[in-house]
N, C-alpha and C. Protein backbone atom coordinates (compact mmCIF):
# COMPACT_ATOMS: atom_id res chain seq x y z
N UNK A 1 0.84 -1.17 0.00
CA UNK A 1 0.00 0.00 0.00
C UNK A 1 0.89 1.24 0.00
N UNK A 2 0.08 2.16 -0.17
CA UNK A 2 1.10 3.39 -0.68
C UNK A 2 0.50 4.74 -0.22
N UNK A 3 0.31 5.79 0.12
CA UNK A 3 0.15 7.32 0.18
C UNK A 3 0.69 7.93 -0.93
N UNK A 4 -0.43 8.51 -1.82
CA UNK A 4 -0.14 9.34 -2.65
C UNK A 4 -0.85 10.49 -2.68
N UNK A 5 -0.30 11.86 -2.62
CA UNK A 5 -0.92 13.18 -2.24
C UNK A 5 -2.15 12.67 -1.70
N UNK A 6 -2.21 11.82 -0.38
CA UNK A 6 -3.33 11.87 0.60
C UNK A 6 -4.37 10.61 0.02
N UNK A 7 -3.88 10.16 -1.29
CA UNK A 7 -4.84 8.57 -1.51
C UNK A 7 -4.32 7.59 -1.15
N UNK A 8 -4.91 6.33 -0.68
CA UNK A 8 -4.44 5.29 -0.79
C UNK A 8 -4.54 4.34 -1.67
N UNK A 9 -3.35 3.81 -2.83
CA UNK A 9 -3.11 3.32 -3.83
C UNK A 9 -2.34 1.98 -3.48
N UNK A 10 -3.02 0.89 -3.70
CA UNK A 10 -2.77 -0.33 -3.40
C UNK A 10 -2.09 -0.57 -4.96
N UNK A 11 -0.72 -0.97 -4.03
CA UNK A 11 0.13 -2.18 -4.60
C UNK A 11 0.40 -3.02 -5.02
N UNK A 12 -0.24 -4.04 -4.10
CA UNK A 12 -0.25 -5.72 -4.11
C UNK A 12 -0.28 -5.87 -2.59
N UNK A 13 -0.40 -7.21 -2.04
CA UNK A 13 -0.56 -7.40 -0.56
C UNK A 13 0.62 -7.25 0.31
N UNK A 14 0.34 -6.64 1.41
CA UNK A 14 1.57 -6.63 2.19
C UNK A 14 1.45 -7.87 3.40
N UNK A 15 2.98 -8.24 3.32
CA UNK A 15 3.09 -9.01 4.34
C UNK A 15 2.89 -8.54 5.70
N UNK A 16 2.58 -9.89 6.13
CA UNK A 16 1.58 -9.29 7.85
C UNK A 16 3.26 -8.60 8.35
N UNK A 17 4.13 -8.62 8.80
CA UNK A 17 5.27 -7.55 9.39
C UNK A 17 5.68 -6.70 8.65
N UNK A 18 4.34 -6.10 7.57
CA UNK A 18 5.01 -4.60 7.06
C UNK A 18 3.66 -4.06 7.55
N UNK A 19 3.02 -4.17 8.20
CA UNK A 19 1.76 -3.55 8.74
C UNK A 19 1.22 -4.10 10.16
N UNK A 20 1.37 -3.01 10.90
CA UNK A 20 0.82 -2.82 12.01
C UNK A 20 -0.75 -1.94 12.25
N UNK A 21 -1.55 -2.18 12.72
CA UNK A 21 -2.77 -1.49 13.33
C UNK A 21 -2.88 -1.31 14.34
N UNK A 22 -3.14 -0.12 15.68
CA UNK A 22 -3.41 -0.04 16.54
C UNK A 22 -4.47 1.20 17.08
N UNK A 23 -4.78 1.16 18.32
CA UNK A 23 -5.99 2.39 19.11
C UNK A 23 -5.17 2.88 20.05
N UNK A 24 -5.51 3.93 20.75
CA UNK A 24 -5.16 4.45 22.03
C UNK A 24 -6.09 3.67 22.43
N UNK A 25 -5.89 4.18 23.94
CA UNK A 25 -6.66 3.35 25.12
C UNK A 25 -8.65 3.80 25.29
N UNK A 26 -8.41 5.05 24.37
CA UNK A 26 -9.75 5.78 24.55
C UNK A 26 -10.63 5.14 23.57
N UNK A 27 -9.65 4.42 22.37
CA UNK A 27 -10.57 4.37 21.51
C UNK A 27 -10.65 5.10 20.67
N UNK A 28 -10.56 6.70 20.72
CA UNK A 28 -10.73 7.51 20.00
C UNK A 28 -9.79 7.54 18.68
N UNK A 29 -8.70 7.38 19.03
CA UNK A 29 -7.66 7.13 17.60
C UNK A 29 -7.26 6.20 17.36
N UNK A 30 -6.75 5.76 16.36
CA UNK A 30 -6.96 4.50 15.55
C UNK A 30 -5.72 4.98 14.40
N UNK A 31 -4.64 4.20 13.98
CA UNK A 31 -3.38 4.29 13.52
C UNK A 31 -2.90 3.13 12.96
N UNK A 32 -2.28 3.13 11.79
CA UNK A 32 -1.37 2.46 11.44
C UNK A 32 -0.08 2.83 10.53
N UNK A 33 0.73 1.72 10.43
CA UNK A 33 2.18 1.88 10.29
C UNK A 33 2.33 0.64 8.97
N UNK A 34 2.81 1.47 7.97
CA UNK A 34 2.90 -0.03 6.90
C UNK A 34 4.40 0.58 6.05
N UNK A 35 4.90 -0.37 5.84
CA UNK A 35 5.92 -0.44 4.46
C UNK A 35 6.03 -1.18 3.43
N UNK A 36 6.60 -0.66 2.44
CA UNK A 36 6.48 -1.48 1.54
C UNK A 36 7.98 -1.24 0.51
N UNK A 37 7.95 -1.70 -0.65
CA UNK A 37 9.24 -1.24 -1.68
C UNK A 37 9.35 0.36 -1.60
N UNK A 38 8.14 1.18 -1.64
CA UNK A 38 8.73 2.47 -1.70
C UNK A 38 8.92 3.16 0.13
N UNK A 39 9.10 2.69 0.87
CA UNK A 39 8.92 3.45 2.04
C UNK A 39 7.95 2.72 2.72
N UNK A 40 7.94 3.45 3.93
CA UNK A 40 7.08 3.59 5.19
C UNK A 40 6.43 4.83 5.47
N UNK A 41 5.02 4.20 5.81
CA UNK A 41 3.81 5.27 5.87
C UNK A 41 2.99 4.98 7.68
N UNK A 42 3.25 5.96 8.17
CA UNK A 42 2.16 6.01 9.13
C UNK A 42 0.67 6.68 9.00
N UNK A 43 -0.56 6.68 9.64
CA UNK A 43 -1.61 7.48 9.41
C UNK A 43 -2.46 6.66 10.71
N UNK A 44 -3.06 7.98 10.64
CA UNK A 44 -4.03 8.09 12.65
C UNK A 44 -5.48 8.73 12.34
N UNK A 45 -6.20 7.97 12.58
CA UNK A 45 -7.87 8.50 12.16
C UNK A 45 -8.59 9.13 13.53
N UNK A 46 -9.04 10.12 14.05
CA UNK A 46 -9.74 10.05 15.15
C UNK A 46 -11.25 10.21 14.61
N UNK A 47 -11.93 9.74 15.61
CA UNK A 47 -13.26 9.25 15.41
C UNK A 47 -14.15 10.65 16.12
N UNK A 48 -13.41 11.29 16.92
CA UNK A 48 -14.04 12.23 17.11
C UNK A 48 -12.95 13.59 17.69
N UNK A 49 -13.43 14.79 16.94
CA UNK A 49 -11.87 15.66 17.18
C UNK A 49 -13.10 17.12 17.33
N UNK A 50 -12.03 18.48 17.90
CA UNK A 50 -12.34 19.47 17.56
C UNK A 50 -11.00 20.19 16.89
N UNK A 51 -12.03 20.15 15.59
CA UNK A 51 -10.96 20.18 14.39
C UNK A 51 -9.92 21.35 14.44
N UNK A 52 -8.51 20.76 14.47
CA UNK A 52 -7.74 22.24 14.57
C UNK A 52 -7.49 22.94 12.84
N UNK A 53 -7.80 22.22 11.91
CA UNK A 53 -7.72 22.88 10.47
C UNK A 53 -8.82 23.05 9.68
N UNK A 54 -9.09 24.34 9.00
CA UNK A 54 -10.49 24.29 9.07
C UNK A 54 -10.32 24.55 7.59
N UNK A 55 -9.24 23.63 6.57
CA UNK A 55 -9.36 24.18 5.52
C UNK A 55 -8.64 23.05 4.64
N UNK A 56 -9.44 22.65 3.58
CA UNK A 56 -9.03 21.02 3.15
C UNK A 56 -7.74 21.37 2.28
N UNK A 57 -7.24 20.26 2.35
CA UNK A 57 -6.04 20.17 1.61
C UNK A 57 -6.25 20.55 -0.14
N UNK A 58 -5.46 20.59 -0.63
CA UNK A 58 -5.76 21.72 -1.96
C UNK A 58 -6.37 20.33 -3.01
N UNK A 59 -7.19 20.61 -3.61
CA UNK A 59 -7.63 19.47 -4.59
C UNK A 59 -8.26 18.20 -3.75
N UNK A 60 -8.74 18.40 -2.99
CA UNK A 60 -9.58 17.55 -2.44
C UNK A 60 -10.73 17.38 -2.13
N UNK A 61 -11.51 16.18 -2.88
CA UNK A 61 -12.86 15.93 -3.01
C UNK A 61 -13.24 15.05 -1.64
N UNK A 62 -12.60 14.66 -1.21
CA UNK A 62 -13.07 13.05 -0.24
C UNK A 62 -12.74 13.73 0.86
N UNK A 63 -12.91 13.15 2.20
CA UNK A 63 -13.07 13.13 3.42
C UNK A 63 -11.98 14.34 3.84
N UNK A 64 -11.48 15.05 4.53
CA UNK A 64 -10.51 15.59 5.23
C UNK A 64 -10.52 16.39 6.98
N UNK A 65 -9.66 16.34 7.83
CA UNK A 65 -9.67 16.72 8.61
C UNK A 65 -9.72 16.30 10.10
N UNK A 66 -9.94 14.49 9.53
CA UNK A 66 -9.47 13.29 10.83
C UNK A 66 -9.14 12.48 10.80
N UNK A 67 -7.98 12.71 9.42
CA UNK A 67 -6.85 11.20 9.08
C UNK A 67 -5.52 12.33 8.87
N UNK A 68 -4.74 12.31 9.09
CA UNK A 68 -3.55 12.49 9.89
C UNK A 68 -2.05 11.67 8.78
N UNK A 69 -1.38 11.82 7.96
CA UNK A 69 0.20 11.09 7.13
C UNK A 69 1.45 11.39 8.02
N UNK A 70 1.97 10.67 7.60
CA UNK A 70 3.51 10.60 7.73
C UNK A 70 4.09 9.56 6.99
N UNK A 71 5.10 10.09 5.76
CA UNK A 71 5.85 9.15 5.44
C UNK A 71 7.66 9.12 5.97
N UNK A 72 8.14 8.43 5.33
CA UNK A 72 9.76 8.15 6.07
C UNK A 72 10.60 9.47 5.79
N UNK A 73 10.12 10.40 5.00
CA UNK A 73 10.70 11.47 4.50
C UNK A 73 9.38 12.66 4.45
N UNK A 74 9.80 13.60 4.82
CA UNK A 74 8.80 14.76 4.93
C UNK A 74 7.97 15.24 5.61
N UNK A 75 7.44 16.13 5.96
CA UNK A 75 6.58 16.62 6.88
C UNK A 75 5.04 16.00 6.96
N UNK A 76 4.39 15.98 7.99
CA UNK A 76 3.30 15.48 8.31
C UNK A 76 2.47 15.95 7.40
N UNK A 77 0.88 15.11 7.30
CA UNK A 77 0.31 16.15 6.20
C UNK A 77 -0.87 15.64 6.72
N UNK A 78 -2.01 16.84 6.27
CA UNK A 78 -3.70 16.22 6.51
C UNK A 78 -4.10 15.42 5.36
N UNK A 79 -4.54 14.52 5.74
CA UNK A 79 -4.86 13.39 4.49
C UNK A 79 -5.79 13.76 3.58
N UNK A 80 -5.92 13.48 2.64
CA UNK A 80 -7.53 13.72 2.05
C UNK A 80 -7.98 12.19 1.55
N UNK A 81 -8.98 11.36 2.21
CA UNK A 81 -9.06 9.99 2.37
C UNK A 81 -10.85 9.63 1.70
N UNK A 82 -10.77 8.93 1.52
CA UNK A 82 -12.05 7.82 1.12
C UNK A 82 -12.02 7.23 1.91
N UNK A 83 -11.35 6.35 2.92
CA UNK A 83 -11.73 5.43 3.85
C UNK A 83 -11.05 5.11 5.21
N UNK A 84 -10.89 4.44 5.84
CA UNK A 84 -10.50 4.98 7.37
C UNK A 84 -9.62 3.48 7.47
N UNK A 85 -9.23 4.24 8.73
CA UNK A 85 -8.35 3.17 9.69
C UNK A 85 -8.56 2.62 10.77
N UNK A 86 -10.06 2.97 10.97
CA UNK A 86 -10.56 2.52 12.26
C UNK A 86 -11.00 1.00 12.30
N UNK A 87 -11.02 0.47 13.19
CA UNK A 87 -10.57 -0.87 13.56
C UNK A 87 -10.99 -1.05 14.72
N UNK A 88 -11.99 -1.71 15.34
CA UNK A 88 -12.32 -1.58 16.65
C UNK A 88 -11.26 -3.41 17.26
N UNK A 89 -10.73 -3.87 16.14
CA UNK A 89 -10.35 -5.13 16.30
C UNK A 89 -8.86 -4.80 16.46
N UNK A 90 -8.54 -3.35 16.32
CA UNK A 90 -6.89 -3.21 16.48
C UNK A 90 -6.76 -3.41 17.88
N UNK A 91 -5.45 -3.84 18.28
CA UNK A 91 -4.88 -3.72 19.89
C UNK A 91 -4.72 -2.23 20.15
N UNK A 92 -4.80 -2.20 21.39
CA UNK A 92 -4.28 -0.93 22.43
C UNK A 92 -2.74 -0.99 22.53
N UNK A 93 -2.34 0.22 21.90
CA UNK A 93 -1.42 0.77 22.58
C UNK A 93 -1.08 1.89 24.00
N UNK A 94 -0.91 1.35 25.04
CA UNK A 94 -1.54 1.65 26.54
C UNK A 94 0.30 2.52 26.35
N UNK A 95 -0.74 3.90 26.94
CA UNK A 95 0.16 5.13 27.24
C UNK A 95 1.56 4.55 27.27
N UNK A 96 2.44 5.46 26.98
CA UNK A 96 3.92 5.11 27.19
C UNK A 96 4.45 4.17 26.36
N UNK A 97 3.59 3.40 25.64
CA UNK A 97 4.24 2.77 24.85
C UNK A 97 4.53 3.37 23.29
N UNK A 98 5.26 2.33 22.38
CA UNK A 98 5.52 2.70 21.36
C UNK A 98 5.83 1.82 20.37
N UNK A 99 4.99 2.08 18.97
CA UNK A 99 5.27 1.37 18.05
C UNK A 99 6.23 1.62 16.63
N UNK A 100 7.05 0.88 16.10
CA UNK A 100 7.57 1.61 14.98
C UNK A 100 7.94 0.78 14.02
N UNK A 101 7.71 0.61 12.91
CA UNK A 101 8.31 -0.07 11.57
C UNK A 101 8.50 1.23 10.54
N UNK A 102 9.81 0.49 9.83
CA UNK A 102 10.39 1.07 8.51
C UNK A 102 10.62 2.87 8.65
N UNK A 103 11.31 3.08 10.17
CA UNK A 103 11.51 3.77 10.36
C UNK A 103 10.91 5.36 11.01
N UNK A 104 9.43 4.96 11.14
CA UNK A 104 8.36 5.68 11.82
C UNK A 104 7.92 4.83 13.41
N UNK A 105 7.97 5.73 13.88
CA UNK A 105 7.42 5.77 15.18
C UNK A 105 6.19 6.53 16.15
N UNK A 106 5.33 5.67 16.76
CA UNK A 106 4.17 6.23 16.94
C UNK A 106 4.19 5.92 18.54
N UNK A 107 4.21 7.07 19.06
CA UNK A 107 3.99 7.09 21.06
C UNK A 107 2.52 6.85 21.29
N UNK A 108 2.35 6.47 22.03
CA UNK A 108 0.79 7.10 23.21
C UNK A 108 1.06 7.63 24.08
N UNK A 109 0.41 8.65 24.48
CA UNK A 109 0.34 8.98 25.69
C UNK A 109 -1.02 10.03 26.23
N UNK A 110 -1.46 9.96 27.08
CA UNK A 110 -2.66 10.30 27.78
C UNK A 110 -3.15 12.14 26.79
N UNK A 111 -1.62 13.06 26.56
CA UNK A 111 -2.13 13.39 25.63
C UNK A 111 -2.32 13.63 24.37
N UNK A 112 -2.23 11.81 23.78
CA UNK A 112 -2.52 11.97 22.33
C UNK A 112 -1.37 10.68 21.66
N UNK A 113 -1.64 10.80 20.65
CA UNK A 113 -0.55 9.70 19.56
C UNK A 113 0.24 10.88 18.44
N UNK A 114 1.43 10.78 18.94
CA UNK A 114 2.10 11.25 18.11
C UNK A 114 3.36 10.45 17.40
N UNK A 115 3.34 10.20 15.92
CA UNK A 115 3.50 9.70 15.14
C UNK A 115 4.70 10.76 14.19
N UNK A 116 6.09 10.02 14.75
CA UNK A 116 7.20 10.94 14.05
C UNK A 116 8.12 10.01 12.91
N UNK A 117 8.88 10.43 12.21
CA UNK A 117 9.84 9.96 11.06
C UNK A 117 10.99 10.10 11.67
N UNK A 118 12.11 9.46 11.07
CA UNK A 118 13.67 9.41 11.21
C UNK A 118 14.09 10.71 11.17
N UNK A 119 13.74 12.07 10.74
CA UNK A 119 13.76 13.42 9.64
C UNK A 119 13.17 14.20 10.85
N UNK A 120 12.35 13.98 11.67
CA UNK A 120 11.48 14.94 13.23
C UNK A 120 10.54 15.05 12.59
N UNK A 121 9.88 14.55 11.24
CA UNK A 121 8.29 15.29 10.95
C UNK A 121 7.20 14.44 11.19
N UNK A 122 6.21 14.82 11.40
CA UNK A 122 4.75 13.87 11.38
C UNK A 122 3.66 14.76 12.04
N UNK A 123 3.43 14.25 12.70
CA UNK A 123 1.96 14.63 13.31
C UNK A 123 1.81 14.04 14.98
N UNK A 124 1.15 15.04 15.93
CA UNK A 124 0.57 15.02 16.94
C UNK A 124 -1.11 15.41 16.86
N UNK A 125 -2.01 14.34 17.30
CA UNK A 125 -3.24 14.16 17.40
C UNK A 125 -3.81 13.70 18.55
N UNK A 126 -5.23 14.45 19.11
CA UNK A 126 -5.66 14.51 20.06
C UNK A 126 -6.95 14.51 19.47
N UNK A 127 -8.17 14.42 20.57
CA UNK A 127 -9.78 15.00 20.20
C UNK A 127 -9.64 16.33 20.34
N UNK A 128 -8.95 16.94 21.70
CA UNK A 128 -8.64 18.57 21.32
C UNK A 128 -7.76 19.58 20.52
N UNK A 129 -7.12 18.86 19.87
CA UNK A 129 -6.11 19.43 18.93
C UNK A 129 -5.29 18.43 18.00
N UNK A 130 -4.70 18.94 16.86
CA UNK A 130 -4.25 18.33 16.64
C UNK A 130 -2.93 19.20 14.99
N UNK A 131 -2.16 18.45 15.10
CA UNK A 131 -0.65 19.16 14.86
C UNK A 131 0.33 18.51 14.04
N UNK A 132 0.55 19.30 12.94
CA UNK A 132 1.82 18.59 11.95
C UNK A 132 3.24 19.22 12.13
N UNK A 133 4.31 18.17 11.77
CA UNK A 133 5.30 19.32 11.56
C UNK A 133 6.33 18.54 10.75
């Protein structure tokens, strides 16, 4: 699977250890971590936010404003998505912990999942805010 300016463009299948799925403890966010031949992609859906961007990404028809990118190179970005990552069947990642493949890394903690690259960029997400860099 792949991220392209904010779509997701399937590949071919990824093997189960190039993809991870997980939630915070609230439930509220919902994340995953995949790689493939071109890179590693993280992305974080919250199910319920008060939206900190109130302005869709440029050329975008589909969903925006509670799916969340990061790839292995570059700054975080607001997605513009057709379909989600929510998963009520993903595991908890319980505060303090941390997940990471193909060079992205995703914390929990009480406030929020923040999801960084090798490079310092990605994204911090909360229901009350939420933050790229």
């Amino acid at each position: 699977m792949r991220w392209m300016l904010g779509f997701l463009v399937l590949a071919g299948p990824a093997a189960a250890q190039d993809y991870v799925g997980f939630q915070s403890p609230t439930g509220n966010i919902h994340c995953m971590i995949y790689r493939d031949a071109s890179g590693a992609e993280a992305r974080c859906d919250l199910r319920d936010l008060v939206p900190s961007y109130r302005e869709a990404p440029p050329g975008c028809d589909l969903d925006w404003g509670l799916a969340f990118a990061v790839g292995a190179r570059g700054a975080g970005v607001l997605a513009c998505v057709g379909d989600t990552v929510i998963d009520p069947g993903n595991p908890v990642l319980v505060y303090g912990d941390a997940v990471s493949l193909g060079g992205i890394s995703c914390v929990s903690a009480e406030t929020g999942m923040t999801c960084t690259n090798g490079q310092g960029h990605g994204f911090q997400v909360a229901r009350a805010r939420q933050r790229l860099f």
